[in-house]
PDB file of N, CA and C in Angstrom:
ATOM      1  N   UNK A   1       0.841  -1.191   0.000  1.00  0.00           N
ATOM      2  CA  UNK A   1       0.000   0.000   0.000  1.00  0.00           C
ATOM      3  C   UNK A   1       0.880   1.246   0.000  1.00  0.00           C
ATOM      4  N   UNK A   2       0.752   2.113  -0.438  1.00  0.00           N
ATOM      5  CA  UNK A   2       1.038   3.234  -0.521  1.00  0.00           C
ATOM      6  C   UNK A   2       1.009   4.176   0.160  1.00  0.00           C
ATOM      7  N   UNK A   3       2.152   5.003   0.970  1.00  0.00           N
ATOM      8  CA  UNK A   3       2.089   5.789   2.359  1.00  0.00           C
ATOM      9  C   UNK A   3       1.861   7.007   2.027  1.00  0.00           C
ATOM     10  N   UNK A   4       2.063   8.062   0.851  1.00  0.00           N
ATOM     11  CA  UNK A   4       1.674   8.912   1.138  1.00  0.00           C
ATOM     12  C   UNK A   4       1.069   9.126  -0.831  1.00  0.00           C
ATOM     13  N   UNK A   5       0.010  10.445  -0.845  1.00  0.00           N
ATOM     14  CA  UNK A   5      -0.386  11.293  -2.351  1.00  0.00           C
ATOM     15  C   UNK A   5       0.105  12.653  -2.087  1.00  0.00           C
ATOM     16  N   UNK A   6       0.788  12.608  -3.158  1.00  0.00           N
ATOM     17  CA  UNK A   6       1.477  14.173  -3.452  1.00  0.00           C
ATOM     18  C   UNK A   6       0.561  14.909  -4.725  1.00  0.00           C
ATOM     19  N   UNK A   7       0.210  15.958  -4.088  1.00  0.00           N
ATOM     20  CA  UNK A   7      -0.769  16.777  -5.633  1.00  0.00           C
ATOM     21  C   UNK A   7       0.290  17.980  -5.549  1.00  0.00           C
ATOM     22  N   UNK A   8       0.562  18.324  -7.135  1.00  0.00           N
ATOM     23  CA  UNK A   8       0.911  19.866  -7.556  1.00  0.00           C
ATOM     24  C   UNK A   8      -0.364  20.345  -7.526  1.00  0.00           C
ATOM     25  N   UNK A   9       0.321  21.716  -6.376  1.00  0.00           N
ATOM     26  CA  UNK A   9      -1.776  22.653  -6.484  1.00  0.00           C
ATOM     27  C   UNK A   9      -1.019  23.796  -7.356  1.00  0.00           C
ATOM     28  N   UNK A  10      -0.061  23.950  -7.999  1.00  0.00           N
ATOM     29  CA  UNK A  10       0.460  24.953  -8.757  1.00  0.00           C
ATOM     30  C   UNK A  10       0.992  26.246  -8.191  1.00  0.00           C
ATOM     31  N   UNK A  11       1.599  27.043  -9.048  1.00  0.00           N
ATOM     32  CA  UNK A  11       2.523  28.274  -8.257  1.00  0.00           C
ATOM     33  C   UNK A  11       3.962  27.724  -7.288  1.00  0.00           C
ATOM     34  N   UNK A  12       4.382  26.287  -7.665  1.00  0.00           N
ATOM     35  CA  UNK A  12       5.715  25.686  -7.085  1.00  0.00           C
ATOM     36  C   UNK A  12       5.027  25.339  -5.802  1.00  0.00           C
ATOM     37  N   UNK A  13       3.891  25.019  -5.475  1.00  0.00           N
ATOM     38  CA  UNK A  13       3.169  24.597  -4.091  1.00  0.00           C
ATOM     39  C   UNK A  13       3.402  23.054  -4.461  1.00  0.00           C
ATOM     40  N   UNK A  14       3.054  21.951  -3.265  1.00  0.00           N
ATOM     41  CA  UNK A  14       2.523  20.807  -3.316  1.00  0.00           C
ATOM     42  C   UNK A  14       2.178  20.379  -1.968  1.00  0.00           C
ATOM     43  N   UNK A  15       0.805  19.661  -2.158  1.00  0.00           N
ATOM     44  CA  UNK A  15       0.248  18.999  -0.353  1.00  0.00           C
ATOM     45  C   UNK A  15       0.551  17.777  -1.077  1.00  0.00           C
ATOM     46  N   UNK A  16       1.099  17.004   0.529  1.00  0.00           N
ATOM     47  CA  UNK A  16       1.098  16.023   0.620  1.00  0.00           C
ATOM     48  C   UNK A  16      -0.018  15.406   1.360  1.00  0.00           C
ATOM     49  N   UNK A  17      -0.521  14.039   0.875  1.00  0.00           N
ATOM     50  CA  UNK A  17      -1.513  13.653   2.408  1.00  0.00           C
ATOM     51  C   UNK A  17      -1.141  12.400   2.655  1.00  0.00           C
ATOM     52  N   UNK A  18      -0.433  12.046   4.120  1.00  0.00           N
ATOM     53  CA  UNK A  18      -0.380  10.775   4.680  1.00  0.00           C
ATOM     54  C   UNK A  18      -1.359   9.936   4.544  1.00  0.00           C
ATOM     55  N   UNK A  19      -1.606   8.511   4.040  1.00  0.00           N
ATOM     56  CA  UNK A  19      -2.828   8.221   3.490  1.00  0.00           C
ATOM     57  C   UNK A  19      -3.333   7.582   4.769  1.00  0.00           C
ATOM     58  N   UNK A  20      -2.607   6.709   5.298  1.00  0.00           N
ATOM     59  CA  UNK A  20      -2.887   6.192   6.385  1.00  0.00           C
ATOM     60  C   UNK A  20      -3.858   7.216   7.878  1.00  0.00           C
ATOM     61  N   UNK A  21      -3.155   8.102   7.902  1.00  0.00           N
ATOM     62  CA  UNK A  21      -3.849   9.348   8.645  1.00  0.00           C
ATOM     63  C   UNK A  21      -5.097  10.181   8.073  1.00  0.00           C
ATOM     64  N   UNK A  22      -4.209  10.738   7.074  1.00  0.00           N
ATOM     65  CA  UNK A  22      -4.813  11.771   6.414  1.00  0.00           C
ATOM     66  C   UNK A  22      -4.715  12.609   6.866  1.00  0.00           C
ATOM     67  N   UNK A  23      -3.080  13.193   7.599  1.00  0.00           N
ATOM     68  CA  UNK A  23      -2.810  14.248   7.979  1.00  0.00           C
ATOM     69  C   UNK A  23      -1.999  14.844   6.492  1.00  0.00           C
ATOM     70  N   UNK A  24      -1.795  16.559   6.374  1.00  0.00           N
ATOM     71  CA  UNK A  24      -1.511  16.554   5.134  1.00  0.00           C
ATOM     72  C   UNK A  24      -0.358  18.083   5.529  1.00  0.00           C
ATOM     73  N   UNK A  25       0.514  17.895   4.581  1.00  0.00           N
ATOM     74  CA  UNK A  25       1.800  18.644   4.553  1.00  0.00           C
ATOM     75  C   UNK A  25       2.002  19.578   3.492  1.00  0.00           C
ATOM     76  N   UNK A  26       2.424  20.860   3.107  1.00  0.00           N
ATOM     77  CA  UNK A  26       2.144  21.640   2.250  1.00  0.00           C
ATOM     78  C   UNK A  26       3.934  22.276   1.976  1.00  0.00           C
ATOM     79  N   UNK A  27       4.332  22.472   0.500  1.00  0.00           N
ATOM     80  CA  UNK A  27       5.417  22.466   0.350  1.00  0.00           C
ATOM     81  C   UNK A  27       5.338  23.931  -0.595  1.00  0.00           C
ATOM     82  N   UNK A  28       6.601  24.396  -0.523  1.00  0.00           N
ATOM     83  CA  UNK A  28       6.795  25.562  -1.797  1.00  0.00           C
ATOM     84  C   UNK A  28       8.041  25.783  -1.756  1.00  0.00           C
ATOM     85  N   UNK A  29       8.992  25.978  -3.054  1.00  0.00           N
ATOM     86  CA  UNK A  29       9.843  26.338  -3.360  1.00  0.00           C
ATOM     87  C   UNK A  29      10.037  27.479  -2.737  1.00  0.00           C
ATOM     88  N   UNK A  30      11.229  27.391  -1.885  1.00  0.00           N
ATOM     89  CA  UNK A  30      12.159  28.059  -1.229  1.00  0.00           C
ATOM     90  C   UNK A  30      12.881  29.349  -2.177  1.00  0.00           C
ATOM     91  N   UNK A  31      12.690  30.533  -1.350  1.00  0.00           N
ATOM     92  CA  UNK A  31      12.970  32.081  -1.786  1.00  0.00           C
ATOM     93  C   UNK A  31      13.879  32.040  -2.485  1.00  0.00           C
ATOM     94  N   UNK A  32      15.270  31.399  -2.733  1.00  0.00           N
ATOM     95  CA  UNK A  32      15.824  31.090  -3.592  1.00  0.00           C
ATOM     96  C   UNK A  32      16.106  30.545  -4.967  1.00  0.00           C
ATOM     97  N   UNK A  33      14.654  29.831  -5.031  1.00  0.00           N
ATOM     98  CA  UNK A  33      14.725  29.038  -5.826  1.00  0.00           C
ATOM     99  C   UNK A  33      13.334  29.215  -6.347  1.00  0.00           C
ATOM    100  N   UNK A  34      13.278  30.266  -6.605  1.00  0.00           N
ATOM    101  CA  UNK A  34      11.874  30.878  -7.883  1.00  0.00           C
ATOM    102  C   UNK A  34      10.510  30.964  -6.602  1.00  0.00           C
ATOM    103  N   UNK A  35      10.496  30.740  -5.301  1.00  0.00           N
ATOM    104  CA  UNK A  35       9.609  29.823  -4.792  1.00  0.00           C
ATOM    105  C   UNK A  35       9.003  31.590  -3.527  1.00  0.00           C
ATOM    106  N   UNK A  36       8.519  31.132  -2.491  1.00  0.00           N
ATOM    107  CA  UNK A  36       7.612  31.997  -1.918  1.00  0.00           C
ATOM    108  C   UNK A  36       8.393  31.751  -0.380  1.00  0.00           C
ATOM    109  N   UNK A  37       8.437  30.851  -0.358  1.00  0.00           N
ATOM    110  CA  UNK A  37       9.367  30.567   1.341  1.00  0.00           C
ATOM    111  C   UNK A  37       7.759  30.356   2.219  1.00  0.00           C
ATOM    112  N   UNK A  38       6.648  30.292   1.471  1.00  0.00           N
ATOM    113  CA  UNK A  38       5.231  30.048   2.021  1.00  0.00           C
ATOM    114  C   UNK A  38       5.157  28.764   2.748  1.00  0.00           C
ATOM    115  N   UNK A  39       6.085  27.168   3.259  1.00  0.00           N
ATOM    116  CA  UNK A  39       6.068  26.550   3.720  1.00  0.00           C
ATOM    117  C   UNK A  39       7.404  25.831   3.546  1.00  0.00           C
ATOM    118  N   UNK A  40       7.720  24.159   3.944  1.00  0.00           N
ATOM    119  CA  UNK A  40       8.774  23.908   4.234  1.00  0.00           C
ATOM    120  C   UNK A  40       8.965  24.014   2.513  1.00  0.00           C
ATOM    121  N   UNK A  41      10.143  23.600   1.859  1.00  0.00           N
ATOM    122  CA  UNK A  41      10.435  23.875   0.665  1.00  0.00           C
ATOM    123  C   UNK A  41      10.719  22.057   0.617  1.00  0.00           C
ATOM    124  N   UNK A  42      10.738  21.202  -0.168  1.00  0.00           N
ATOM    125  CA  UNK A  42      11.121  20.025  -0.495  1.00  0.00           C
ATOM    126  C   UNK A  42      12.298  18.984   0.334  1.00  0.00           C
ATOM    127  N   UNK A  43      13.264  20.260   0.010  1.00  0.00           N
ATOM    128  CA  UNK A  43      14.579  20.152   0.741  1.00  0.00           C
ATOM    129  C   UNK A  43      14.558  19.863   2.322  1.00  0.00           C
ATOM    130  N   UNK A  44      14.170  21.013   2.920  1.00  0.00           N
ATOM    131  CA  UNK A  44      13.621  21.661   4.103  1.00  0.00           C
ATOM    132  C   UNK A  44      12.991  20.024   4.553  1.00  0.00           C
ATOM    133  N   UNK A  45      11.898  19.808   4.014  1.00  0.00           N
ATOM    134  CA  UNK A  45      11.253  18.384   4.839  1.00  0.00           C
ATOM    135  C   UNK A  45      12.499  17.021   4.811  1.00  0.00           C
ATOM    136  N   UNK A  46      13.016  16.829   3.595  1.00  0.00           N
ATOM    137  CA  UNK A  46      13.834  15.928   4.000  1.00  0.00           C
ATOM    138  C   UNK A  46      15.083  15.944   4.840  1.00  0.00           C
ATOM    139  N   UNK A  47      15.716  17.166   4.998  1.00  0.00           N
ATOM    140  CA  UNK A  47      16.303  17.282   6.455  1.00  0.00           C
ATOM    141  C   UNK A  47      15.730  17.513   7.878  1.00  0.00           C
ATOM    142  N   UNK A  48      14.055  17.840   7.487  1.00  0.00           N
ATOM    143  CA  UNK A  48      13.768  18.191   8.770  1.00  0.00           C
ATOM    144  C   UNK A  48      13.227  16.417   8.863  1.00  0.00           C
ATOM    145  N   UNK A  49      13.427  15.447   8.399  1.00  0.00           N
ATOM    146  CA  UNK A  49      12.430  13.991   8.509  1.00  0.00           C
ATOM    147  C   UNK A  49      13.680  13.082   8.729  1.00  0.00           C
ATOM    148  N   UNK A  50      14.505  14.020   8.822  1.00  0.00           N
ATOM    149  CA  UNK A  50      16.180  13.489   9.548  1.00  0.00           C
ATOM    150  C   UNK A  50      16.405  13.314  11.023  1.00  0.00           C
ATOM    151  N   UNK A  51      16.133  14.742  11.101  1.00  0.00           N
ATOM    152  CA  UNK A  51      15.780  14.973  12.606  1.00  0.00           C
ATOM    153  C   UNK A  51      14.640  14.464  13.564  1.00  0.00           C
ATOM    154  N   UNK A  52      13.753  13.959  12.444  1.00  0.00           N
ATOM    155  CA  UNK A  52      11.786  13.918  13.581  1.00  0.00           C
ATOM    156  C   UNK A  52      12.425  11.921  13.441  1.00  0.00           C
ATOM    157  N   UNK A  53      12.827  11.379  12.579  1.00  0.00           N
ATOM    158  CA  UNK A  53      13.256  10.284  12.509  1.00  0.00           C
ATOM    159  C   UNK A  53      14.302   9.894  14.118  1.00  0.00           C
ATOM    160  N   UNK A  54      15.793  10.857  14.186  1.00  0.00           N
ATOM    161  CA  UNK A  54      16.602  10.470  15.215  1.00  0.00           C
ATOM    162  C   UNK A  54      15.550  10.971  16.411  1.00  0.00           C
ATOM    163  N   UNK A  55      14.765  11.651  16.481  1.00  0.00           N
ATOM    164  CA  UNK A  55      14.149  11.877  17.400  1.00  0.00           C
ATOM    165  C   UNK A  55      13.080  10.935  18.437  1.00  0.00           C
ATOM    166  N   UNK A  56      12.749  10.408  16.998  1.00  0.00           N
ATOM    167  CA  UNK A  56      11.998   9.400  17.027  1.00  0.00           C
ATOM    168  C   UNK A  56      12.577   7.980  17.634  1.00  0.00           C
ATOM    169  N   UNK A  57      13.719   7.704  17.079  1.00  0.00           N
ATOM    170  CA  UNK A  57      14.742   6.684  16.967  1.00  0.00           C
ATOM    171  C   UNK A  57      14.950   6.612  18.618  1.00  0.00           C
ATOM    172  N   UNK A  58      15.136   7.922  19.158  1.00  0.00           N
ATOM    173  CA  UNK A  58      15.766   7.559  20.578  1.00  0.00           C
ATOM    174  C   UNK A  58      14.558   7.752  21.360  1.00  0.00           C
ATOM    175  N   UNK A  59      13.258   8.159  21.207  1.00  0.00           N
ATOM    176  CA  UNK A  59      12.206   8.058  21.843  1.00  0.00           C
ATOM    177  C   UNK A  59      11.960   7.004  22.025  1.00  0.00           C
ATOM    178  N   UNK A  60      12.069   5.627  21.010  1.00  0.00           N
ATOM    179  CA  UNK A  60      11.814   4.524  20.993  1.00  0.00           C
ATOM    180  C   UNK A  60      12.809   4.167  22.224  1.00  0.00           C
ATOM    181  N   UNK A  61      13.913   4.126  22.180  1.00  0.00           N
ATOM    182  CA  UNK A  61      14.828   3.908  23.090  1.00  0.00           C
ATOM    183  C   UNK A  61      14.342   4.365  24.295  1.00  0.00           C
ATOM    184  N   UNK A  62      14.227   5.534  24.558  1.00  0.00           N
ATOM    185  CA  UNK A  62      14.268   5.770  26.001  1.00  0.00           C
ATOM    186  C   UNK A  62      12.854   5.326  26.503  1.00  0.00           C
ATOM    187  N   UNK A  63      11.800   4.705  25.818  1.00  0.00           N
ATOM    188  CA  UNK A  63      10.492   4.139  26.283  1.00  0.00           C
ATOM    189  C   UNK A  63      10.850   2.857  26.734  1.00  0.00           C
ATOM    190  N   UNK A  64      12.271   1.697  25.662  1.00  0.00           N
ATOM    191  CA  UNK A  64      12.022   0.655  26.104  1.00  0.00           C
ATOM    192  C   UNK A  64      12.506   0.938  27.483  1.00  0.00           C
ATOM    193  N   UNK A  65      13.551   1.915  27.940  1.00  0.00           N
ATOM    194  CA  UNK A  65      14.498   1.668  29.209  1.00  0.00           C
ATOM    195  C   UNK A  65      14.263   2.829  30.161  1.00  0.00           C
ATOM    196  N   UNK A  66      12.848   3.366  29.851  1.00  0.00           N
ATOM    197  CA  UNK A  66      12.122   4.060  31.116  1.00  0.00           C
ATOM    198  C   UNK A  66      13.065   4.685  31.038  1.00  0.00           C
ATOM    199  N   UNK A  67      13.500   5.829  30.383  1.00  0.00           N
ATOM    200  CA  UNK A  67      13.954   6.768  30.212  1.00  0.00           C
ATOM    201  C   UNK A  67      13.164   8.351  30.200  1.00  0.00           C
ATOM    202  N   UNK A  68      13.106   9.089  30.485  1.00  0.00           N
ATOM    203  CA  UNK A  68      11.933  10.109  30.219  1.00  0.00           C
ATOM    204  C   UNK A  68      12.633  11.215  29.439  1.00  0.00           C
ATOM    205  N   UNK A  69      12.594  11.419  28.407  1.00  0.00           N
ATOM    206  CA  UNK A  69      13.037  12.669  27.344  1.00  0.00           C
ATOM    207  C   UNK A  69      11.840  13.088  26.252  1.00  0.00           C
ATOM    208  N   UNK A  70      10.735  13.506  27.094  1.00  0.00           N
ATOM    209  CA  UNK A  70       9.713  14.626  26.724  1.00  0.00           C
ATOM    210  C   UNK A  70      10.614  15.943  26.905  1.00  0.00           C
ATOM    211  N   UNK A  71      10.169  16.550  25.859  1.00  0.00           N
ATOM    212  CA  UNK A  71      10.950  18.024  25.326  1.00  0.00           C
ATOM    213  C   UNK A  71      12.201  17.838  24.653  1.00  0.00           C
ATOM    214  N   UNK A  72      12.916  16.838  24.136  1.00  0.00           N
ATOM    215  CA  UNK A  72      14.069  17.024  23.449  1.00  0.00           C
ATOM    216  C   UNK A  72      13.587  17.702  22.573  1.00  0.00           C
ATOM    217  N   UNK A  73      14.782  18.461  22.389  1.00  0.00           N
ATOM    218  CA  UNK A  73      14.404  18.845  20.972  1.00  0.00           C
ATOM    219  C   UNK A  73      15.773  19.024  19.870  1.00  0.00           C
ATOM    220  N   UNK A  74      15.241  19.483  18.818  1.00  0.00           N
ATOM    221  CA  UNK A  74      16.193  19.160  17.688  1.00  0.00           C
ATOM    222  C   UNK A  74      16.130  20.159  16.711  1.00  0.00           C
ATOM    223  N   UNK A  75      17.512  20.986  16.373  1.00  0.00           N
ATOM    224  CA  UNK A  75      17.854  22.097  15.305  1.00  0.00           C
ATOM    225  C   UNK A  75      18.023  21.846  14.142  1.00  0.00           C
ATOM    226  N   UNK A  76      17.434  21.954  13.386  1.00  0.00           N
ATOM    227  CA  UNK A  76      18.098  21.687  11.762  1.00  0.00           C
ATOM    228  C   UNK A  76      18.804  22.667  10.939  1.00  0.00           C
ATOM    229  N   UNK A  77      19.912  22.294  10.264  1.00  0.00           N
ATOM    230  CA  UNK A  77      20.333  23.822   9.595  1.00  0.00           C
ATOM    231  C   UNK A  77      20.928  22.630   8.018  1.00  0.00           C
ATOM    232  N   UNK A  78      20.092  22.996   7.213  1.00  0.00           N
ATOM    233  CA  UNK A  78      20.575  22.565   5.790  1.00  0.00           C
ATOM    234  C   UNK A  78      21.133  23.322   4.657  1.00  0.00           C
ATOM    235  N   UNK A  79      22.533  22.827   4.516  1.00  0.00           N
ATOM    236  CA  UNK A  79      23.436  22.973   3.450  1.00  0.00           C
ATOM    237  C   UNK A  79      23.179  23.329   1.942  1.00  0.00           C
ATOM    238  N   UNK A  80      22.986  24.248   1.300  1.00  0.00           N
ATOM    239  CA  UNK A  80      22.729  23.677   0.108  1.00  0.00           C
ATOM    240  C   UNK A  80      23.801  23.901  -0.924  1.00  0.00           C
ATOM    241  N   UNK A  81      24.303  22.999  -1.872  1.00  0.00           N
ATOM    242  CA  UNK A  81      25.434  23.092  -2.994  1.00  0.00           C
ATOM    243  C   UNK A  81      24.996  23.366  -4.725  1.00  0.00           C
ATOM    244  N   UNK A  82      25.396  23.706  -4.819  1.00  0.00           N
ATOM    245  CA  UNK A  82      25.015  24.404  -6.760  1.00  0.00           C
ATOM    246  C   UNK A  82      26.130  23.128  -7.592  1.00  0.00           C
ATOM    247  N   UNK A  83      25.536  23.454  -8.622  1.00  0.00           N
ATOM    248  CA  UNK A  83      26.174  22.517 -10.003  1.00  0.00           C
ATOM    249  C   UNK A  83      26.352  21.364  -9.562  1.00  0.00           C
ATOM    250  N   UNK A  84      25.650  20.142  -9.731  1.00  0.00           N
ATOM    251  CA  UNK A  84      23.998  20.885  -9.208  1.00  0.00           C
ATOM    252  C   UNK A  84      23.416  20.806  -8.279  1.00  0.00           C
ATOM    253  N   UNK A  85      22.571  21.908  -8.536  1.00  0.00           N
ATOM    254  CA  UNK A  85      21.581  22.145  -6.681  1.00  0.00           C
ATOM    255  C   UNK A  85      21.326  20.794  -6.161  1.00  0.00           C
ATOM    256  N   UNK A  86      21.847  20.983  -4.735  1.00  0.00           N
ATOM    257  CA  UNK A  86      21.348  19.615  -3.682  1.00  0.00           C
ATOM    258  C   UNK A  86      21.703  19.760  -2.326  1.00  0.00           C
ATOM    259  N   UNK A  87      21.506  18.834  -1.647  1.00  0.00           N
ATOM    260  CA  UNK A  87      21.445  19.205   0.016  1.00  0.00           C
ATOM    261  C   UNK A  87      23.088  18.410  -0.266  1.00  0.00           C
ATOM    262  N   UNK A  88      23.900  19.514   0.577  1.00  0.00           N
ATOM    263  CA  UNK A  88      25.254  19.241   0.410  1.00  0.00           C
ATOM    264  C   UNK A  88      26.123  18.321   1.840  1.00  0.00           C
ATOM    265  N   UNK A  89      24.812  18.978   3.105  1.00  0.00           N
ATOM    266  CA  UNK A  89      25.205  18.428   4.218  1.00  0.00           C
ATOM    267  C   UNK A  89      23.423  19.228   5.088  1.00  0.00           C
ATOM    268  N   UNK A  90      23.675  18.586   6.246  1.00  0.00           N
ATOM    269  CA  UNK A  90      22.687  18.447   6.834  1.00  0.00           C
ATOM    270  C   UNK A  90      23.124  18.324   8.540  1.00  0.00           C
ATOM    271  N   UNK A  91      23.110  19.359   9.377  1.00  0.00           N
ATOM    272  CA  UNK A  91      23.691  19.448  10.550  1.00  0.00           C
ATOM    273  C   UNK A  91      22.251  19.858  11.831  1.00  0.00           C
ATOM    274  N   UNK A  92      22.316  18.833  12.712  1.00  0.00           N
ATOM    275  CA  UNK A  92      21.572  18.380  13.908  1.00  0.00           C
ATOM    276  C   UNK A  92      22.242  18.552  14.862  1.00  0.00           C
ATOM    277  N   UNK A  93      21.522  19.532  15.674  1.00  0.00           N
ATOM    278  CA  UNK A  93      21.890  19.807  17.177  1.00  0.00           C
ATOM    279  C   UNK A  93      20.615  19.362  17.765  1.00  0.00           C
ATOM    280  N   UNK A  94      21.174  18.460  18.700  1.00  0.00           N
ATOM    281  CA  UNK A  94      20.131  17.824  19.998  1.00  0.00           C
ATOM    282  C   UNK A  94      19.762  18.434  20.960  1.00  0.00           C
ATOM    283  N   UNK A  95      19.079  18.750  21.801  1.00  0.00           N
ATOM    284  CA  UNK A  95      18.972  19.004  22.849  1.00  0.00           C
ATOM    285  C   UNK A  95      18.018  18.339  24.379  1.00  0.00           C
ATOM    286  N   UNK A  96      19.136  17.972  24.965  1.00  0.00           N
ATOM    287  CA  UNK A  96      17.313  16.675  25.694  1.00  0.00           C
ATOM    288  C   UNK A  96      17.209  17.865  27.182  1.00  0.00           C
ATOM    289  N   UNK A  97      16.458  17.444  27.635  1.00  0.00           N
ATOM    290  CA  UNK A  97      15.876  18.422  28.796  1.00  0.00           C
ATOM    291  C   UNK A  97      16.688  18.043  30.113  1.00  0.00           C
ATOM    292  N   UNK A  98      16.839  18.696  31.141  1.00  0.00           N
ATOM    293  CA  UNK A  98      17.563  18.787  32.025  1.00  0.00           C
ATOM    294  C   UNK A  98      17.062  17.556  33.090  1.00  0.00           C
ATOM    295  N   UNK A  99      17.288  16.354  32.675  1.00  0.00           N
ATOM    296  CA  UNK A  99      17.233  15.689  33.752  1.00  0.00           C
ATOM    297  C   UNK A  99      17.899  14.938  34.455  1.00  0.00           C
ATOM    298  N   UNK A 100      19.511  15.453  34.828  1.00  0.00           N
ATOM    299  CA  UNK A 100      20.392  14.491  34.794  1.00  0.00           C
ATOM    300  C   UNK A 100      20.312  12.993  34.480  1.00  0.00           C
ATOM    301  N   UNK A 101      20.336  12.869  33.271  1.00  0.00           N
ATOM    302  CA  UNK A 101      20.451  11.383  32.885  1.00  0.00           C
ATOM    303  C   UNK A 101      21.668  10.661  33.193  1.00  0.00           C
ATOM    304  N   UNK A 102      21.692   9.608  33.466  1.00  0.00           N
ATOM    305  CA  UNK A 102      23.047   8.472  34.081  1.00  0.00           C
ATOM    306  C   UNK A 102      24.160   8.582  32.965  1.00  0.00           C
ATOM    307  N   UNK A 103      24.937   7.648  33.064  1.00  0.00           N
ATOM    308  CA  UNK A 103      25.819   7.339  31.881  1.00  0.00           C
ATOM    309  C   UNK A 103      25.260   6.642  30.914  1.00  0.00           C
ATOM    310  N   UNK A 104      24.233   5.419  31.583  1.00  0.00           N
ATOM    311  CA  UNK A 104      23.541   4.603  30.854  1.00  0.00           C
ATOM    312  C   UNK A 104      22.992   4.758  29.977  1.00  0.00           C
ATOM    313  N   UNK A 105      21.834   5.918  30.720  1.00  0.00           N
ATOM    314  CA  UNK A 105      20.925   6.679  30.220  1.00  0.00           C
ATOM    315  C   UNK A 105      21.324   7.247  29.098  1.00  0.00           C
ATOM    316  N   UNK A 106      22.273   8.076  29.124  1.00  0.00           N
ATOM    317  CA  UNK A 106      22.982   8.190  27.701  1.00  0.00           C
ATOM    318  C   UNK A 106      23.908   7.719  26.662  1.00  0.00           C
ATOM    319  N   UNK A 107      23.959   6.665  27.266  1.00  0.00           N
ATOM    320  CA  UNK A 107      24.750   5.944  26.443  1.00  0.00           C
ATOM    321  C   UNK A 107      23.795   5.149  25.264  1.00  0.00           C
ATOM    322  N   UNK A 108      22.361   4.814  26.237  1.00  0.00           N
ATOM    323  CA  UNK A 108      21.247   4.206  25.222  1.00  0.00           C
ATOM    324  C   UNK A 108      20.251   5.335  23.963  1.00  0.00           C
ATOM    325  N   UNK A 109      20.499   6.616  24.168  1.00  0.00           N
ATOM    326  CA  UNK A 109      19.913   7.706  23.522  1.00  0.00           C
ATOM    327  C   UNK A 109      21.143   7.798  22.465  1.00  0.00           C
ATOM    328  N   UNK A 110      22.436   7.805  22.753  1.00  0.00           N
ATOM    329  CA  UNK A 110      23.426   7.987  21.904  1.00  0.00           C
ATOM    330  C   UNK A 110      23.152   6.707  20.708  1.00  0.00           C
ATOM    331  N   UNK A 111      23.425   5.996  21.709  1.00  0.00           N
ATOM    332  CA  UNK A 111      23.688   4.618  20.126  1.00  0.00           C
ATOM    333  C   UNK A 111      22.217   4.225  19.418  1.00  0.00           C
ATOM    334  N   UNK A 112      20.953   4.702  19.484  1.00  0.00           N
ATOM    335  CA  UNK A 112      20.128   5.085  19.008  1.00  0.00           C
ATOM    336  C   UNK A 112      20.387   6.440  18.168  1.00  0.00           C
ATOM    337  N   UNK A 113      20.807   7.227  18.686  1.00  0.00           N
ATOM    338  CA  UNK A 113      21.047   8.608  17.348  1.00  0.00           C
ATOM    339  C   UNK A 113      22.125   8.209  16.317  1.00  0.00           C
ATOM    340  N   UNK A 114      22.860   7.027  16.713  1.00  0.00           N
ATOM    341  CA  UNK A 114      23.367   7.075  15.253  1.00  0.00           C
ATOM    342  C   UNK A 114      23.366   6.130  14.572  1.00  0.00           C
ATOM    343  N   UNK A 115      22.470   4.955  14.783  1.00  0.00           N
ATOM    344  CA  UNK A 115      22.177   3.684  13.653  1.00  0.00           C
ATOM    345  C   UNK A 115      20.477   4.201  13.862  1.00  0.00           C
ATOM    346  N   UNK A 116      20.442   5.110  13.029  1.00  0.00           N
ATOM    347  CA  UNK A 116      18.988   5.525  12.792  1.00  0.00           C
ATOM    348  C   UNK A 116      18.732   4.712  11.347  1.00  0.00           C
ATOM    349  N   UNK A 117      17.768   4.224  11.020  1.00  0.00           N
ATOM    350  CA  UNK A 117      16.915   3.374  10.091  1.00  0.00           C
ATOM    351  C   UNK A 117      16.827   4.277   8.686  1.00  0.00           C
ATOM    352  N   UNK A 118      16.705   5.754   8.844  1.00  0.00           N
ATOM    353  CA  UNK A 118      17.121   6.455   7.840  1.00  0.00           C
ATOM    354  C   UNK A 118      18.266   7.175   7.510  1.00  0.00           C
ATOM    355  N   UNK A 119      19.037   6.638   8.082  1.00  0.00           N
ATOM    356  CA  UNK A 119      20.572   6.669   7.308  1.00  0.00           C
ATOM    357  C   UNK A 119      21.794   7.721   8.365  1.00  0.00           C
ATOM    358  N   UNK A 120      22.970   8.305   7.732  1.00  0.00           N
ATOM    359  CA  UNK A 120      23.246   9.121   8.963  1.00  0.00           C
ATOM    360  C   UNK A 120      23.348  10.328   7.856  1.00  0.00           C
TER     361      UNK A 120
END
């Protein structure tokens, strides 16, 4: 089955709709690039689905080992390179909330952030 429908609504726009949900995501070419900066830009979601992924990745983790990291959160800042245009690099800053976590504790959030399922 098929996880998500992408429509061009025109003017460099596109919604996406999760089919399974039917929650739906709205895209536009980035100010640079002919576009409006009116939502995430193409680019923009696949580095930001980098971050909601490792985020994700160690949420899983810290649920199996009763860990509590409600409020992490996560910075995205994406690279972009010419000839030709593409995401050149892709840089993640973590941040988990102040709860003195053990060594353990972080040692199991760490090795979860970096054999993430979508790549590094």
């Amino acid at each position: 089955m098929a996880t998500s429908k992408i429509i061009y609504t025109g003017e460099l726009h596109t919604e996406a709709t999760h089919l399974a949900s039917g929650n739906k995501i709205t895209t536009d070419a980035p100010l640079d690039n002919h576009g409006k900066g009116q939502a995430f830009s193409p680019t923009d979601l696949m580095a930001t689905s980098l971050a909601t992924c490792m985020l994700t990745t160690m949420g899983i983790a810290a649920n199996t080992h009763h860990i509590n990291m409600d409020g992490a959160s996560a910075e995205v800042t994406k690279v972009m390179a010419a000839n030709p245009r593409r995401v050149s690099e892709v840089h993640i800053s973590v941040t988990m909330p102040a709860n003195n976590y053990s060594d353990k504790e972080k040692k199991h959030s760490g090795t979860y952030s970096e054999n993430l399922p979508c790549g590094h």
